[in-house]
C-alpha atoms as a PDB file:
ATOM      1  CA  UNK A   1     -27.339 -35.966 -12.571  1.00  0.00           C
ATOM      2  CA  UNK A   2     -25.089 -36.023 -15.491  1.00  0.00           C
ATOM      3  CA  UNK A   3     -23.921 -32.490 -16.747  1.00  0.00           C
ATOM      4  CA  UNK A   4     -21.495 -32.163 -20.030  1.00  0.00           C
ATOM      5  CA  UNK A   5     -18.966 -29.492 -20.049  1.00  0.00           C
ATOM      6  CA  UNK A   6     -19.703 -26.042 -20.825  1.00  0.00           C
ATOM      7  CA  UNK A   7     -16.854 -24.262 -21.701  1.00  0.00           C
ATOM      8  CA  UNK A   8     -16.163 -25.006 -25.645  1.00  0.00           C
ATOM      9  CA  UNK A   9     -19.728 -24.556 -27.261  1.00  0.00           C
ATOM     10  CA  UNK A  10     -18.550 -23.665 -30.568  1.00  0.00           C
ATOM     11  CA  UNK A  11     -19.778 -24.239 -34.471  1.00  0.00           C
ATOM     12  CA  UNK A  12     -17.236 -24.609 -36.767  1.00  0.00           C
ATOM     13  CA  UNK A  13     -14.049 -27.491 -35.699  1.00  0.00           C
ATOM     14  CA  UNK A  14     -10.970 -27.174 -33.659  1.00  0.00           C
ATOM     15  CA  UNK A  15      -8.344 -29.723 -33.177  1.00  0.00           C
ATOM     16  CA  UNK A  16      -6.912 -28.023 -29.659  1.00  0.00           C
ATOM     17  CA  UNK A  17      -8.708 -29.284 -26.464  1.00  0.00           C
ATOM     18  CA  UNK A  18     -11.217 -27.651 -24.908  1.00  0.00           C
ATOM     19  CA  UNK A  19      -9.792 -25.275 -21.697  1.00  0.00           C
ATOM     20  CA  UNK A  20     -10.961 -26.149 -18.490  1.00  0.00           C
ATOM     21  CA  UNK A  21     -14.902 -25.966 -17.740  1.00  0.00           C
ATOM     22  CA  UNK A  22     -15.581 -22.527 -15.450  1.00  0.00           C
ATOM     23  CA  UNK A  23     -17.817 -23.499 -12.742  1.00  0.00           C
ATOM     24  CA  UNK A  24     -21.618 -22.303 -13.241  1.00  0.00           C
ATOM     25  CA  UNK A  25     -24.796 -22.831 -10.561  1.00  0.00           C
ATOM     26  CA  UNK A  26     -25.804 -26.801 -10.772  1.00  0.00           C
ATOM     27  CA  UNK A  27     -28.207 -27.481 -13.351  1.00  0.00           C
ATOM     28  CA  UNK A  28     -31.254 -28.163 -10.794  1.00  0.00           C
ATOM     29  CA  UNK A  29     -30.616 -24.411  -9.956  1.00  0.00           C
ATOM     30  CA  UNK A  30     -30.599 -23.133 -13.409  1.00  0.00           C
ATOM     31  CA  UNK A  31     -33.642 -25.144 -14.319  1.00  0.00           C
ATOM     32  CA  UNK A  32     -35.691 -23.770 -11.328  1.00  0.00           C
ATOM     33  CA  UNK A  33     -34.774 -20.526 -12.743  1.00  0.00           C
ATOM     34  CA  UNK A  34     -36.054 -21.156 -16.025  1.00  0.00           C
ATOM     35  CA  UNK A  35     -39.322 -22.599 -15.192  1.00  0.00           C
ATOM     36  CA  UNK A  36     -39.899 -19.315 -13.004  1.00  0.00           C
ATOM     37  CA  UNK A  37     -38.925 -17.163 -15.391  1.00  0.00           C
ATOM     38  CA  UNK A  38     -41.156 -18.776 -17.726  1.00  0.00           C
ATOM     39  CA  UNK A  39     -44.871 -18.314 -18.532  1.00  0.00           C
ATOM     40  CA  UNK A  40     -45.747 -20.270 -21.489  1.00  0.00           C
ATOM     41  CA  UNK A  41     -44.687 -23.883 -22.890  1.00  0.00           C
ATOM     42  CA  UNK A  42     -45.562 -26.644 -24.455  1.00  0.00           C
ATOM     43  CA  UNK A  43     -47.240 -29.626 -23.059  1.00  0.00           C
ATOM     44  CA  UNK A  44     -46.997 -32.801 -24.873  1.00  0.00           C
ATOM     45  CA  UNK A  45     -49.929 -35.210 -23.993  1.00  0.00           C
ATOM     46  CA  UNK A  46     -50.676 -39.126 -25.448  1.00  0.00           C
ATOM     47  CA  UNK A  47     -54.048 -38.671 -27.767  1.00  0.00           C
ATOM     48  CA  UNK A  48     -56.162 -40.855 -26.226  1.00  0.00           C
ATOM     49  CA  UNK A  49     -57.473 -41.177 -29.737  1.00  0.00           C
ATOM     50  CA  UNK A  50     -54.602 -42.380 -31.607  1.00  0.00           C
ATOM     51  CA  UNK A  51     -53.271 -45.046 -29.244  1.00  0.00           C
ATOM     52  CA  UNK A  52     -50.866 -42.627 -27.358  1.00  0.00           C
ATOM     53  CA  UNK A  53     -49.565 -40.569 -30.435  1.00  0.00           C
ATOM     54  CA  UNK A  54     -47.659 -37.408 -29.120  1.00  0.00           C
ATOM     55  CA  UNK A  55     -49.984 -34.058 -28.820  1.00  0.00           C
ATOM     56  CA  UNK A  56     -48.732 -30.964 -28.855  1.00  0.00           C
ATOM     57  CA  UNK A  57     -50.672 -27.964 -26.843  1.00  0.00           C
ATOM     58  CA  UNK A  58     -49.415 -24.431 -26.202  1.00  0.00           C
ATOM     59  CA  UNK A  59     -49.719 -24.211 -22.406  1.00  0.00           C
ATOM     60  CA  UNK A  60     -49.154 -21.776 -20.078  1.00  0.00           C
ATOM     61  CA  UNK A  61     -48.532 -22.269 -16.844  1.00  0.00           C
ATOM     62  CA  UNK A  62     -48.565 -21.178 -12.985  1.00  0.00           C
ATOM     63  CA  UNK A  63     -45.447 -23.046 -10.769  1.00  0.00           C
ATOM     64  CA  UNK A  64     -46.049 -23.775  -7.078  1.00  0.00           C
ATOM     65  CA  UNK A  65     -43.749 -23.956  -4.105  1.00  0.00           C
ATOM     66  CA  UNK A  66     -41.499 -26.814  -5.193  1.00  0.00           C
ATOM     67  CA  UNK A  67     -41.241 -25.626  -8.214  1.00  0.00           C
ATOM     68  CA  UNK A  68     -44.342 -28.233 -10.122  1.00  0.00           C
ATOM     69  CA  UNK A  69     -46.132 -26.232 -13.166  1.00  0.00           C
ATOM     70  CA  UNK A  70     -49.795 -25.671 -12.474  1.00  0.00           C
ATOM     71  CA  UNK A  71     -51.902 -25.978 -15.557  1.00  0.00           C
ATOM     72  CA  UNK A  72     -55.655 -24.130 -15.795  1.00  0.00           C
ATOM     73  CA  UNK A  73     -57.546 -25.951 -17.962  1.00  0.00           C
ATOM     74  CA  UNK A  74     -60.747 -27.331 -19.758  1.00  0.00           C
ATOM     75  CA  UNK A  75     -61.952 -30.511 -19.607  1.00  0.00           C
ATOM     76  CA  UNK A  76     -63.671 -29.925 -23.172  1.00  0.00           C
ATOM     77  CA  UNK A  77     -60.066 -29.483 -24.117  1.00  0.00           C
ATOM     78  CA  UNK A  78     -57.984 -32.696 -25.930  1.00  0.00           C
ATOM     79  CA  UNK A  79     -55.371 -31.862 -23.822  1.00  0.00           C
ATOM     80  CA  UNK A  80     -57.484 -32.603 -20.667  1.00  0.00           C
ATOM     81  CA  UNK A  81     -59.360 -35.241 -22.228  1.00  0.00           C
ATOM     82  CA  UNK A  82     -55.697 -37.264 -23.013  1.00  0.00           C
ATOM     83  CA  UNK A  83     -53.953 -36.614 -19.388  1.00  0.00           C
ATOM     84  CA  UNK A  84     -57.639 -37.870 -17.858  1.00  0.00           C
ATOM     85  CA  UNK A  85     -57.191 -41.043 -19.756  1.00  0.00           C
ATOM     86  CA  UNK A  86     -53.116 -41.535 -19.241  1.00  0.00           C
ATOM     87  CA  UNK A  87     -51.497 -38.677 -16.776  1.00  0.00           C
ATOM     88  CA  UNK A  88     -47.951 -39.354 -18.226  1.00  0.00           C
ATOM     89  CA  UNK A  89     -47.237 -35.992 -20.060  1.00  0.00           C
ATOM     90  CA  UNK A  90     -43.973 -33.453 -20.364  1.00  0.00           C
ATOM     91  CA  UNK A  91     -43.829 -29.762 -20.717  1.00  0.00           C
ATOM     92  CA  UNK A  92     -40.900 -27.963 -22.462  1.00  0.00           C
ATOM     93  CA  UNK A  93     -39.738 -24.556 -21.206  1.00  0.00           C
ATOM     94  CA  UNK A  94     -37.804 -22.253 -23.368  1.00  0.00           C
ATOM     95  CA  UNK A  95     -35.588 -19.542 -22.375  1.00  0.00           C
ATOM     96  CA  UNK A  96     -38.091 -16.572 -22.718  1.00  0.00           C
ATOM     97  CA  UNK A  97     -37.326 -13.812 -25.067  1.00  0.00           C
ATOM     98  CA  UNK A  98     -34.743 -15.750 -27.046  1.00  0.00           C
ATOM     99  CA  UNK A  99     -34.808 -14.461 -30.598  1.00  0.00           C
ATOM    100  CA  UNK A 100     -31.661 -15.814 -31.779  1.00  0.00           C
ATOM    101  CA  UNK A 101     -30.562 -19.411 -32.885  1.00  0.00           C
ATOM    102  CA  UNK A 102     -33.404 -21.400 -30.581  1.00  0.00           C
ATOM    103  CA  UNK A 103     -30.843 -24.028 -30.338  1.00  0.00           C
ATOM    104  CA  UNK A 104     -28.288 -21.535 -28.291  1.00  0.00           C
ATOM    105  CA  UNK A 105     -30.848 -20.713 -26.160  1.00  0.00           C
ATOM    106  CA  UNK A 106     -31.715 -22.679 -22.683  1.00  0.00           C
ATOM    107  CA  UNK A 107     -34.736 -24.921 -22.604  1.00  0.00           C
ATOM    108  CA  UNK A 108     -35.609 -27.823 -19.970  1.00  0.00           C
ATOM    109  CA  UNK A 109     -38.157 -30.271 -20.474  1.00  0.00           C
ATOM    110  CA  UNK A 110     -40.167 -31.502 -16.933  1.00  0.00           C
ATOM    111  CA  UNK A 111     -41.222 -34.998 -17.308  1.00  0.00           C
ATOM    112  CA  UNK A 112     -43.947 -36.341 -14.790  1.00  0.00           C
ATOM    113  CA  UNK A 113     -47.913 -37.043 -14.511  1.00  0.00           C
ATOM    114  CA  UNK A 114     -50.622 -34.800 -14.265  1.00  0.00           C
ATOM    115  CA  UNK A 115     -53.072 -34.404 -11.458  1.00  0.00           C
ATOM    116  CA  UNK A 116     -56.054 -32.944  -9.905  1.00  0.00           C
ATOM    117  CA  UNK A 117     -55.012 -29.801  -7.610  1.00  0.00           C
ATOM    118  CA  UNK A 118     -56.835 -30.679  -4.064  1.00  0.00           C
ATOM    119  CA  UNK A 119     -59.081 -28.275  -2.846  1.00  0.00           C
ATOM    120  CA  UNK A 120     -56.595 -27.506   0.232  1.00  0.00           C
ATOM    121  CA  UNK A 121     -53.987 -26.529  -2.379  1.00  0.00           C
ATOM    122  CA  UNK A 122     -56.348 -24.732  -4.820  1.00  0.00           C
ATOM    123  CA  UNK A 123     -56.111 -20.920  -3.109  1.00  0.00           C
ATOM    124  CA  UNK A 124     -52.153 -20.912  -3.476  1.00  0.00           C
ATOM    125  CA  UNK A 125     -51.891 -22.515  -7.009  1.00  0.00           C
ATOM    126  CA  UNK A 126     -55.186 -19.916  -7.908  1.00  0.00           C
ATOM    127  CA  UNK A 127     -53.420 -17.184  -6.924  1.00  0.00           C
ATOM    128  CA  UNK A 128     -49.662 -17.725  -8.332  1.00  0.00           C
ATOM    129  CA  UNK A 129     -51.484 -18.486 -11.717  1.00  0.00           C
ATOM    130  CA  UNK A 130     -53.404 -15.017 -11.725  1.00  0.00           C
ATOM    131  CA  UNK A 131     -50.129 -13.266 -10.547  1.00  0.00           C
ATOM    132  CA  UNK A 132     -48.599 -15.021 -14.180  1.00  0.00           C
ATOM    133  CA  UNK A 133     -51.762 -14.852 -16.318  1.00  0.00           C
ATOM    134  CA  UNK A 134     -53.931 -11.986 -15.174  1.00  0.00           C
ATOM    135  CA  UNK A 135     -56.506 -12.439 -18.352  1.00  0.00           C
ATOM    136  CA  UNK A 136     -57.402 -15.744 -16.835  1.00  0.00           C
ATOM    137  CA  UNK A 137     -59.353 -14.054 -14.445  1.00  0.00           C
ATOM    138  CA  UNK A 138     -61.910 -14.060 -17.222  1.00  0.00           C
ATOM    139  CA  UNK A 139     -62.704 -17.930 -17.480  1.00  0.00           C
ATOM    140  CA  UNK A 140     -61.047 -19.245 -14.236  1.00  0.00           C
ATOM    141  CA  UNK A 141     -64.083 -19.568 -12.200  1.00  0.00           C
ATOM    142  CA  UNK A 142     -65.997 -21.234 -15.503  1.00  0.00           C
ATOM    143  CA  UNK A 143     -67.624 -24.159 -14.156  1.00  0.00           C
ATOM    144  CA  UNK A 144     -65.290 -26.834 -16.815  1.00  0.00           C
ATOM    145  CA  UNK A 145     -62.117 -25.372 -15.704  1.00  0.00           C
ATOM    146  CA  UNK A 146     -59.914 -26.922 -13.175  1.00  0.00           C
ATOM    147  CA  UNK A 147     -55.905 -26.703 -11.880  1.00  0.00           C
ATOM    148  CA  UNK A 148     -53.792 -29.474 -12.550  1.00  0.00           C
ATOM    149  CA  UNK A 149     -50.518 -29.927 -11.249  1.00  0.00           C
ATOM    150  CA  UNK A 150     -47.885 -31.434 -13.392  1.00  0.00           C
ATOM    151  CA  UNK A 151     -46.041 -33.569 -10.947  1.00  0.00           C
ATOM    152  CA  UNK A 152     -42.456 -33.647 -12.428  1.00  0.00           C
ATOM    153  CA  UNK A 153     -40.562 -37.100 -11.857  1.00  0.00           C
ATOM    154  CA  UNK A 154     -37.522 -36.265 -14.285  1.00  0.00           C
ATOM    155  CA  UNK A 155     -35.929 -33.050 -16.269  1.00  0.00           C
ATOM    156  CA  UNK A 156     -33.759 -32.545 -18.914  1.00  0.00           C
ATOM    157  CA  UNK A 157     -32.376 -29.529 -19.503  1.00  0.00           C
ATOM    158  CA  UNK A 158     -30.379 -27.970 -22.404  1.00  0.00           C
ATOM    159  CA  UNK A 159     -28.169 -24.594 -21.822  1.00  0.00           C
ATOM    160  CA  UNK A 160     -27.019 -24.386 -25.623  1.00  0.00           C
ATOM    161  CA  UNK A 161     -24.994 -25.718 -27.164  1.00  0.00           C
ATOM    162  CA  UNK A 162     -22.578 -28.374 -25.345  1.00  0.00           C
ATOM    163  CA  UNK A 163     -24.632 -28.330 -22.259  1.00  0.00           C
ATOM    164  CA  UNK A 164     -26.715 -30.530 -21.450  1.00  0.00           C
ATOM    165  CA  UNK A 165     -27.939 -33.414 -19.201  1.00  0.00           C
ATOM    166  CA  UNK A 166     -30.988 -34.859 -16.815  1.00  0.00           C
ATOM    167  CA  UNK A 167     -31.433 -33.227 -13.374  1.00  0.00           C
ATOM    168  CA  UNK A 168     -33.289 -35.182 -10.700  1.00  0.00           C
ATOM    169  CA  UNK A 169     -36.003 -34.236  -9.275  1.00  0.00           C
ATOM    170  CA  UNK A 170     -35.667 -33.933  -6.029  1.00  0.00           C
ATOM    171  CA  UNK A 171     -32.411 -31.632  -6.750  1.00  0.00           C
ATOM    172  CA  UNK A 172     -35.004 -29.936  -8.818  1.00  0.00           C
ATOM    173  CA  UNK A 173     -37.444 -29.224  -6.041  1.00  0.00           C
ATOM    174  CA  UNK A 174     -34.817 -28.531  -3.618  1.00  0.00           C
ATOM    175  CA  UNK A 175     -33.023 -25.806  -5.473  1.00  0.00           C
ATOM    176  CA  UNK A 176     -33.533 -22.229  -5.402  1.00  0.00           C
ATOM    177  CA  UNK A 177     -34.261 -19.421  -7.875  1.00  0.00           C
ATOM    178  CA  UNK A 178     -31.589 -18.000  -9.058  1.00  0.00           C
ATOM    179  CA  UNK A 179     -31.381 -13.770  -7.106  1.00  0.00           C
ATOM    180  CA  UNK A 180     -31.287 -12.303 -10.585  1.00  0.00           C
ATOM    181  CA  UNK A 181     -33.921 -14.642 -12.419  1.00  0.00           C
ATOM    182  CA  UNK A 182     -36.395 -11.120 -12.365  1.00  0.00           C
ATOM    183  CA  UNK A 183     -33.583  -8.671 -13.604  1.00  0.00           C
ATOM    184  CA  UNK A 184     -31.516 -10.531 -15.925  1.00  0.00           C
ATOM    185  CA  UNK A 185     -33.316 -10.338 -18.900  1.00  0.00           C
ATOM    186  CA  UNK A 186     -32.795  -5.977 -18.118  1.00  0.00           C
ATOM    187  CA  UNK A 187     -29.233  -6.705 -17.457  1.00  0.00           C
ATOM    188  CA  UNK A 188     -28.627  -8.392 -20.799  1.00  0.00           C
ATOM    189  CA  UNK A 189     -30.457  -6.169 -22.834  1.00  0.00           C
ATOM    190  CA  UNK A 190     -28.387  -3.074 -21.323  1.00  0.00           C
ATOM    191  CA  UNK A 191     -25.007  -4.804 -21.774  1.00  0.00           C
ATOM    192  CA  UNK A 192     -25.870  -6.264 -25.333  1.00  0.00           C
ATOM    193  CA  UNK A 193     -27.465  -2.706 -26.671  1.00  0.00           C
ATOM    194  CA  UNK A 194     -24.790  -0.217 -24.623  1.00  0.00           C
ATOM    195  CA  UNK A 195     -21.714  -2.348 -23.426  1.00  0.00           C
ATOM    196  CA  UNK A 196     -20.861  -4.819 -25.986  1.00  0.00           C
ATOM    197  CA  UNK A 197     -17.634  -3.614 -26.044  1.00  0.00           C
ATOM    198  CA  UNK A 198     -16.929  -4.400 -22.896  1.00  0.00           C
ATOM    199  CA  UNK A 199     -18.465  -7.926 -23.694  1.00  0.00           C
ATOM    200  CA  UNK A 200     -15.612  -8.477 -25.723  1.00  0.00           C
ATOM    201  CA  UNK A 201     -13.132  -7.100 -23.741  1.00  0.00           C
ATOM    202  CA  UNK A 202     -14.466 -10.001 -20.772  1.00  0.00           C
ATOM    203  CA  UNK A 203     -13.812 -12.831 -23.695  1.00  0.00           C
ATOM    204  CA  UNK A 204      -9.827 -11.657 -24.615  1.00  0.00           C
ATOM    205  CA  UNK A 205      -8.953 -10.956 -20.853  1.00  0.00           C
ATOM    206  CA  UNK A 206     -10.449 -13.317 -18.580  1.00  0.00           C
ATOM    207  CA  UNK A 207     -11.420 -16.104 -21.198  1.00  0.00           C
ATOM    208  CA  UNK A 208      -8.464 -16.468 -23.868  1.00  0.00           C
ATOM    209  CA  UNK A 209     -11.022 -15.955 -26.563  1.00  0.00           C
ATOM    210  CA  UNK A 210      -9.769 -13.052 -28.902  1.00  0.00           C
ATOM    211  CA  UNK A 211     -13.836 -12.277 -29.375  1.00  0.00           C
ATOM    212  CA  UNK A 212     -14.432  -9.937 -32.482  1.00  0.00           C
ATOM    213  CA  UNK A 213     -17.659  -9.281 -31.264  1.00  0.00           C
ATOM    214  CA  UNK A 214     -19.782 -10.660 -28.306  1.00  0.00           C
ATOM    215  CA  UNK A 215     -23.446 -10.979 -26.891  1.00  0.00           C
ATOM    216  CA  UNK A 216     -24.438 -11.694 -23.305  1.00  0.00           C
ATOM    217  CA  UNK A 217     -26.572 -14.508 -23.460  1.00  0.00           C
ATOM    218  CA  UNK A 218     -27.492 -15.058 -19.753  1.00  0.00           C
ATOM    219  CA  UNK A 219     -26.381 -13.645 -16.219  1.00  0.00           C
ATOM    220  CA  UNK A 220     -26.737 -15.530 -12.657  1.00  0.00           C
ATOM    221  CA  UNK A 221     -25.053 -15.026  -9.548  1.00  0.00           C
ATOM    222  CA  UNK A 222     -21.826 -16.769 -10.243  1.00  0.00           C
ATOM    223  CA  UNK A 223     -21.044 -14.922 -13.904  1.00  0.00           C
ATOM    224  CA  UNK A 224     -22.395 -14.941 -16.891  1.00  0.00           C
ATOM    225  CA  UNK A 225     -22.068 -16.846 -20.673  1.00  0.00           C
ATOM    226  CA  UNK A 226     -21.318 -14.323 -23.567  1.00  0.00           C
ATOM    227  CA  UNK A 227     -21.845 -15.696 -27.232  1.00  0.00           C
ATOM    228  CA  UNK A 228     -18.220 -14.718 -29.223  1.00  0.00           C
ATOM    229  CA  UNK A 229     -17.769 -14.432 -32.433  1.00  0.00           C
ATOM    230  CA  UNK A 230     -13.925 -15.343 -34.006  1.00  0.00           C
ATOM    231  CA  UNK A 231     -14.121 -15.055 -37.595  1.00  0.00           C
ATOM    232  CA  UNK A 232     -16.518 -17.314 -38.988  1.00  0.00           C
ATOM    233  CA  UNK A 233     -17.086 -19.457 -35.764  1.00  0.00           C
ATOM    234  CA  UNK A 234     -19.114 -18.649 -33.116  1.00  0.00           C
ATOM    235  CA  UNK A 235     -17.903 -20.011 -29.179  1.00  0.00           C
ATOM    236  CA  UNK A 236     -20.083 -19.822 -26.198  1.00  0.00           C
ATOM    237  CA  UNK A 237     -17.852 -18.323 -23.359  1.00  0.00           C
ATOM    238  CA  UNK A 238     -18.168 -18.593 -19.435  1.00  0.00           C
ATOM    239  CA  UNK A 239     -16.828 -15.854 -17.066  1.00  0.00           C
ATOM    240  CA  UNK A 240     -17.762 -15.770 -14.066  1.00  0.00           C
ATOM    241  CA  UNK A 241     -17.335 -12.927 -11.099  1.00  0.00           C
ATOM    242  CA  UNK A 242     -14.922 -12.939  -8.658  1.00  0.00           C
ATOM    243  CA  UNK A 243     -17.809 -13.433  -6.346  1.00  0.00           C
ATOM    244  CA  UNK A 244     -21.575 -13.980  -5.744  1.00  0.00           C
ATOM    245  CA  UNK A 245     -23.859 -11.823  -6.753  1.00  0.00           C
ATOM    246  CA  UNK A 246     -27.413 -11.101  -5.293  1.00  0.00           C
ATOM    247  CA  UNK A 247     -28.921  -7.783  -6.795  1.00  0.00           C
ATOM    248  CA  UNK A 248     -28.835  -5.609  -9.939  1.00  0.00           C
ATOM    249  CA  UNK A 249     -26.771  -3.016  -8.410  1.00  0.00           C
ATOM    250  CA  UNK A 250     -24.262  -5.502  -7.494  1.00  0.00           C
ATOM    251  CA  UNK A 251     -24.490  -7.133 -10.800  1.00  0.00           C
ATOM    252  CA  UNK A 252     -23.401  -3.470 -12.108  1.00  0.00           C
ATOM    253  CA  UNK A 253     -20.361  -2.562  -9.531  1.00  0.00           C
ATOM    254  CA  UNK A 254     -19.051  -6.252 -10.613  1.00  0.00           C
ATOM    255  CA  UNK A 255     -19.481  -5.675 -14.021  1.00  0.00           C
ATOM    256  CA  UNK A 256     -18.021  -1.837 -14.294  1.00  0.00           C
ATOM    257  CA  UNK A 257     -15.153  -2.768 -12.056  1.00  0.00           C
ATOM    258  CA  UNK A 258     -14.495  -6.132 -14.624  1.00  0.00           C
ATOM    259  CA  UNK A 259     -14.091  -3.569 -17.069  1.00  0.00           C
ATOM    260  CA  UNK A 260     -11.243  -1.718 -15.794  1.00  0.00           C
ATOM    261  CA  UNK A 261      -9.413  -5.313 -14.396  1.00  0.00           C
ATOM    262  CA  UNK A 262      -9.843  -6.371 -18.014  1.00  0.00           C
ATOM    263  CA  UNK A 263      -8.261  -3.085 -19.606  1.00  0.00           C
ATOM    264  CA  UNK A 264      -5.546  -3.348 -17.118  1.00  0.00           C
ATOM    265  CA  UNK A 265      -4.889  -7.400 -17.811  1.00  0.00           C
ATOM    266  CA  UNK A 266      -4.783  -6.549 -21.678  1.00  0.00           C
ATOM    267  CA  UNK A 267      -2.843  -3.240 -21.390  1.00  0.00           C
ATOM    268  CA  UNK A 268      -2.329  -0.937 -23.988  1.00  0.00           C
ATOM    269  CA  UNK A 269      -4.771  -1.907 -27.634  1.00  0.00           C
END
């Protein structure tokens, strides 16, 4: 796995070097996140009628125990019809509710071959698909319908800009969900909407970056990235806790307590 340094995502040129990357969970980790935090992406298919040309479907998805997407659908469906004539097919996963700059935001594209759930598998994958997409309950018995598992063979995944890079899959499969994947998106919108003071106060003490004004971007266990603004450039920023952590309310101490180390670091405004 090949994974390009983080730390200077910025628009806008600077002739200094970049400062030292700040460590961050592998990418294999972060992608597993992703596609559980996920529900919906896009599954590119070769149109059987067009000699393989690229077809686009909106898809969404179920993901199983090693982390494969399950797909529900039709064989009436072109979709169904092309992976029943070739399997080889990709599904891109964007960083859900991401409303600013798409390209900032994290996306990872699975890469693999689609195939028939068995019937031994078919209660599990059933199940985590109605626990993600309760309105299927409505068709999912219909007698065309079927789960198909997209059986991933490579990723690639994209954190924003600067950061990027393929992730095997068997790193994929072994990795685990990030402990905040379910409350990070809550986390984020508290600190962006109540706190973003204290998101800029994390970029000028503990990252060098004299941030004018700042948005959290994402949070994991290690730290989190914060999107700074310095005049007319805009720098993605990692800062990371002084040490794991594995639910909200330790999320919050850490983050309160960062607060007062920062004020303390800068001293007097």
């Amino acid at each position: 796995m090949h994974e390009v340094p983080t730390a200077s995502d910025h628009v806008g040129g600077s002739t200094q070097p970049p400062p030292p990357a700040v460590p961050e969970p592998p990418f294999a980790e972060r992608t597993r996140t992703l596609v559980h935090l996920g529900r919906v992406g896009a599954l590119s298919t070769r149109l059987a009628k067009h000699d393989g040309t690229p077809f686009g479907s909106v898809m969404p998805y179920g993901v199983d125990a090693d982390g494969s997407p399950t797909l529900l659908i039709s064989r009436l469906a072109v979709h169904t019809q092309n992976v029943l004539a070739d399997p080889h097919a990709s599904l891109l996963v964007t960083q859900p509710g991401w409303t600013e700059d798409p390209l900032a935001g994290a996306r990872v594209t699975l890469v693999g071959r689609v195939a028939l759930v068995t019937d031994e598998a078919r209660p599990a994958v059933r199940q985590d698909y109605l626990s993600r997409h309760e309105n299927a309950r409505y068709w999912v018995d219909f007698g065309d319908f079927a789960f198909y598992r997209l059986c991933v063979e490579q990723l690639y995944y994209v954190a924003g800009f600067g950061a990027m890079g393929w992730v095997e899959a068997d790193a994929y499969r072994a990795a685990a969900v990030d402990p905040l994947a379910d409350s990070a998106a809550g986390i984020i919108d508290h600190m962006n909407a109540d706190h973003a003071d204290a998101l800029t106060l994390y970029c000028r003490a503990f990252a060098g970056v004299a941030a004018e004004r700042a948005t959290m971007t994402g949070i994991d266990r290690m730290g989190m990235r914060i999107r700074a603004q310095v005049g007319d450039r805009l720098q993605g920023v990692r800062v990371n806790f002084a040490h794991d952590v594995r639910t909200p309310l330790e999320a919050r101490k850490v983050l309160v307590a960062m607060v007062h180390d920062a004020r303390e670091k800068l001293g007097p405004a």
